[in-house]
Protein backbone atom coordinates (compact mmCIF):
# COMPACT_ATOMS: atom_id res chain seq x y z
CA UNK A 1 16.91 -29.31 31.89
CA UNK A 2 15.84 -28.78 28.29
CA UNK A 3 13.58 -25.46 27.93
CA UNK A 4 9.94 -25.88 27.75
CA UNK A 5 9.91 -25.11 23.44
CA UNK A 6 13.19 -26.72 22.94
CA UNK A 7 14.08 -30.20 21.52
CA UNK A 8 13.60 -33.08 23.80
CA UNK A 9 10.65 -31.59 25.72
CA UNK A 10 8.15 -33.78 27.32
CA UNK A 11 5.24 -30.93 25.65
CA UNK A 12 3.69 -32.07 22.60
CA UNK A 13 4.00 -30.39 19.57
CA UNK A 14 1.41 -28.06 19.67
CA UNK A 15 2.04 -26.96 22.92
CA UNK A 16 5.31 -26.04 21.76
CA UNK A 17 3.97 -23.87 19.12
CA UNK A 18 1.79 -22.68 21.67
CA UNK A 19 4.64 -21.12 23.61
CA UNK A 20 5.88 -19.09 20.28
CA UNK A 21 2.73 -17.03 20.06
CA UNK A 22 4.15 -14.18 22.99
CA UNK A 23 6.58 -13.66 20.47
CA UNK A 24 4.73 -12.90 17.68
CA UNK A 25 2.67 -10.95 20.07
CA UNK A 26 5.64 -9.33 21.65
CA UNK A 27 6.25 -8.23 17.37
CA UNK A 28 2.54 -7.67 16.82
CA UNK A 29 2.79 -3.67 16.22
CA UNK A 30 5.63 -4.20 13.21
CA UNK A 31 3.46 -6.71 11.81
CA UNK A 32 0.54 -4.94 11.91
CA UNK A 33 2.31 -1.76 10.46
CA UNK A 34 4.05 -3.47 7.40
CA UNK A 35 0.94 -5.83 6.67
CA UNK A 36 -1.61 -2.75 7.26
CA UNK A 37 0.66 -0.49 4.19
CA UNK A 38 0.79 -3.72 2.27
CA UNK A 39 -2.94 -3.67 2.25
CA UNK A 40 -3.54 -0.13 1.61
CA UNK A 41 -1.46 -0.31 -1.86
CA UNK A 42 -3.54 -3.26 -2.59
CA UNK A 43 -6.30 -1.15 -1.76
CA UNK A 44 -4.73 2.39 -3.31
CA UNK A 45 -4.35 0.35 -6.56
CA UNK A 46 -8.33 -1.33 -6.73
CA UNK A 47 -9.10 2.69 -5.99
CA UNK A 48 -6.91 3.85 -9.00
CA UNK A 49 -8.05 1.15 -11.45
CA UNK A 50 -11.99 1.61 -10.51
CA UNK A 51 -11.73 5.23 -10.35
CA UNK A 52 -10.37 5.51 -13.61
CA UNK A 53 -12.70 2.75 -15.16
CA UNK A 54 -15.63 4.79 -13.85
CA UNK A 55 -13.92 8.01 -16.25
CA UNK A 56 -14.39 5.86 -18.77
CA UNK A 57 -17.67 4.39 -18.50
CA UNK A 58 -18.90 8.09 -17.54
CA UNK A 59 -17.25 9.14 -20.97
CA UNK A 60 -20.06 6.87 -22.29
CA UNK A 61 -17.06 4.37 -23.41
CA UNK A 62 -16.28 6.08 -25.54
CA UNK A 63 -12.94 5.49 -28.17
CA UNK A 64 -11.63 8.83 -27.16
CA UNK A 65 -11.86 8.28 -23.55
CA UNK A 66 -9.63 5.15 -23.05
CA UNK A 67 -6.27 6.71 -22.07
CA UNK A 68 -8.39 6.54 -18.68
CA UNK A 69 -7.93 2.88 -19.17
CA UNK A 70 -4.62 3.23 -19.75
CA UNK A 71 -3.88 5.47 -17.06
CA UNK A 72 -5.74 3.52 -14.40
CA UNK A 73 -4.19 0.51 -15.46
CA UNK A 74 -0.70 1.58 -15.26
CA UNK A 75 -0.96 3.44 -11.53
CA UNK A 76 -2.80 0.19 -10.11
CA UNK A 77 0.13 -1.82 -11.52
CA UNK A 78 2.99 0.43 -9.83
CA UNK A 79 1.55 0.11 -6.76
CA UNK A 80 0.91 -3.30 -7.03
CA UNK A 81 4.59 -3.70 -7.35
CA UNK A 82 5.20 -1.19 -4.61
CA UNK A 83 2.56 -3.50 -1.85
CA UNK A 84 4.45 -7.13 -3.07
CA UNK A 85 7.57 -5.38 -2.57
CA UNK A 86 6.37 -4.46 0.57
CA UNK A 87 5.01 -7.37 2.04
CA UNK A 88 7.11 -9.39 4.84
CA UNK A 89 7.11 -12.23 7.12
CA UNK A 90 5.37 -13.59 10.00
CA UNK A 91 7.29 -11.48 11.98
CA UNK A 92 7.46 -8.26 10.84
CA UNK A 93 9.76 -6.50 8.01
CA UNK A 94 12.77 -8.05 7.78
CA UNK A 95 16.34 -6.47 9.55
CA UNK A 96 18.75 -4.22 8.30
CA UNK A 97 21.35 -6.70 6.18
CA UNK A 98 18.80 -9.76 5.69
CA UNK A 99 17.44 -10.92 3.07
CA UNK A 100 14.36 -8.82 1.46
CA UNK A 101 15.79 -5.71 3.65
CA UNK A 102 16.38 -3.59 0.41
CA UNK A 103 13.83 -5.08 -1.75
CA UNK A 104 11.10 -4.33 1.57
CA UNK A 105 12.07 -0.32 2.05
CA UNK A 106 12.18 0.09 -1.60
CA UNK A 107 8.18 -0.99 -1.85
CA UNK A 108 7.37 0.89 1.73
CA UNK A 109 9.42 3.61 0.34
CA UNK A 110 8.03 4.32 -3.43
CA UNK A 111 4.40 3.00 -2.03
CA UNK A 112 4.49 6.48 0.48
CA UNK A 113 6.06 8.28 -2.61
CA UNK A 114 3.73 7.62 -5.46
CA UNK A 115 0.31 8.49 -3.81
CA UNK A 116 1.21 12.18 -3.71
CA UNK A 117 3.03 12.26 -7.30
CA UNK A 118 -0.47 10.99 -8.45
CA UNK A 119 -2.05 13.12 -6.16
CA UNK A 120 -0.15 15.88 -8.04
CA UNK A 121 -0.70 14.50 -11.30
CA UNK A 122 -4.13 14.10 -11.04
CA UNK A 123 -5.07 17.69 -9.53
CA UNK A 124 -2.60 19.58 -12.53
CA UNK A 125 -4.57 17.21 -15.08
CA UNK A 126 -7.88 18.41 -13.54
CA UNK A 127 -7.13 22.00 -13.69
CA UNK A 128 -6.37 22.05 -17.43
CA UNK A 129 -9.59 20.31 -17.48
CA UNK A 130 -11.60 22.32 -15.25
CA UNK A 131 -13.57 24.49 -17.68
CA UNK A 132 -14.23 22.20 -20.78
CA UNK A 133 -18.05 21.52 -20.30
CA UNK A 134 -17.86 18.28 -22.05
CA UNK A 135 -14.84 16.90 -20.28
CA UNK A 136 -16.99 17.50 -16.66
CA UNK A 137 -16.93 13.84 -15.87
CA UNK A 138 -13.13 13.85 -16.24
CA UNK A 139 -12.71 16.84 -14.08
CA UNK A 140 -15.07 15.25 -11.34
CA UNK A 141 -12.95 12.27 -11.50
CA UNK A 142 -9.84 13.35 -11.54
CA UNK A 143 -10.83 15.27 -8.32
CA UNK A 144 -12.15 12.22 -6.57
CA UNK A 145 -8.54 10.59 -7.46
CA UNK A 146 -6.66 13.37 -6.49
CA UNK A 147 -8.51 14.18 -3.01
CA UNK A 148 -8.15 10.18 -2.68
CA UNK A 149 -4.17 9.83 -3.26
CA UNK A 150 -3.97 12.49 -0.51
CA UNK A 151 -5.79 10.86 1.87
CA UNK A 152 -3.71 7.83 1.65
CA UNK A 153 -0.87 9.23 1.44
CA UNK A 154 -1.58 10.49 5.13
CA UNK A 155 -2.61 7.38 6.26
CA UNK A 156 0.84 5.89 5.23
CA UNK A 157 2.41 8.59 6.63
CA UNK A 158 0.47 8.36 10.06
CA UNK A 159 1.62 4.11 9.68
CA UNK A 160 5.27 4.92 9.40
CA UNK A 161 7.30 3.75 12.58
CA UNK A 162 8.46 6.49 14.73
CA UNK A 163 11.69 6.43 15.23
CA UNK A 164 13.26 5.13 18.75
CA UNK A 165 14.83 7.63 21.72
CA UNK A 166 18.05 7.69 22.19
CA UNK A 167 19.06 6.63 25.64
């Protein structure tokens, strides 16, 4: 007899479609994982782009100021890159040798890297900063970006898959 999902079955469609749903279910903690760091670069990247348009609207907008722009601009966009790269199917990231295997670890992989290189960036950059009275806006800032790359850069790192036992 045919199977209960398979063609020629008595079930109607949906009811087929019904019986595919333990599957994704059974897949529900990959999909979770690789759609959860997909959203937090989406997220990482509105951070970097508002943090660094509130810079420059604390500069008072002024000409000087808009390398903030700049900057903000250009870290949202690489990890904008990194989260499409990242993003995957309905059922999880793909396997080792598919399609969108390399192109899917390269976003996961420079999306856990680049949080702590800005992270890095932003704390040396608020250091030579830290005692130029007029620049206090930028060294608030660049705090507030810098404490906030490190704390996603843990949270990817607490997403990351651990790796299976060895039997």
């Amino acid at each position: 007899p045919p199977s209960a999902a398979g063609i020629g079955s008595p079930l109607p469609a949906f009811a087929r479609w019904s019986l595919v749903w333990p599957e994704l279910l059974l897949h529900r903690r990959s999909i979770q994982g690789t759609m959860s760091v997909t959203a937090v670069l989406y997220f990482y990247a509105m951070f970097l782009l508002l943090g660094c348009f509130a810079m420059f609207a604390a500069s008072g907008f002024a000409l000087k100021a808009k390398s903030a722009l700049f900057v903000g601009l250009g870290t949202s966009v690489a990890v904008t890159v990194c989260g499409v790269l990242s993003r995957s199917g309905a059922l999880g990231p793909p396997a080792k040798g598919n399609p969108g295997y390399v192109s899917w670890m390269v976003g996961v992989h420079m999306g856990i890297l680049l949080p702590i290189l800005f992270a890095a960036l932003f704390a040396y950059r608020a250091y030579k900063v830290r005692d130029a009275p007029d620049k206090e806006y930028l060294f608030q800032g660049l705090c507030a970006l810098a404490a906030g790359s490190v704390l996603v850069f843990g949270q990817l790192l607490r997403m990351k898959p651990k790796p299976k036992a060895k039997q």
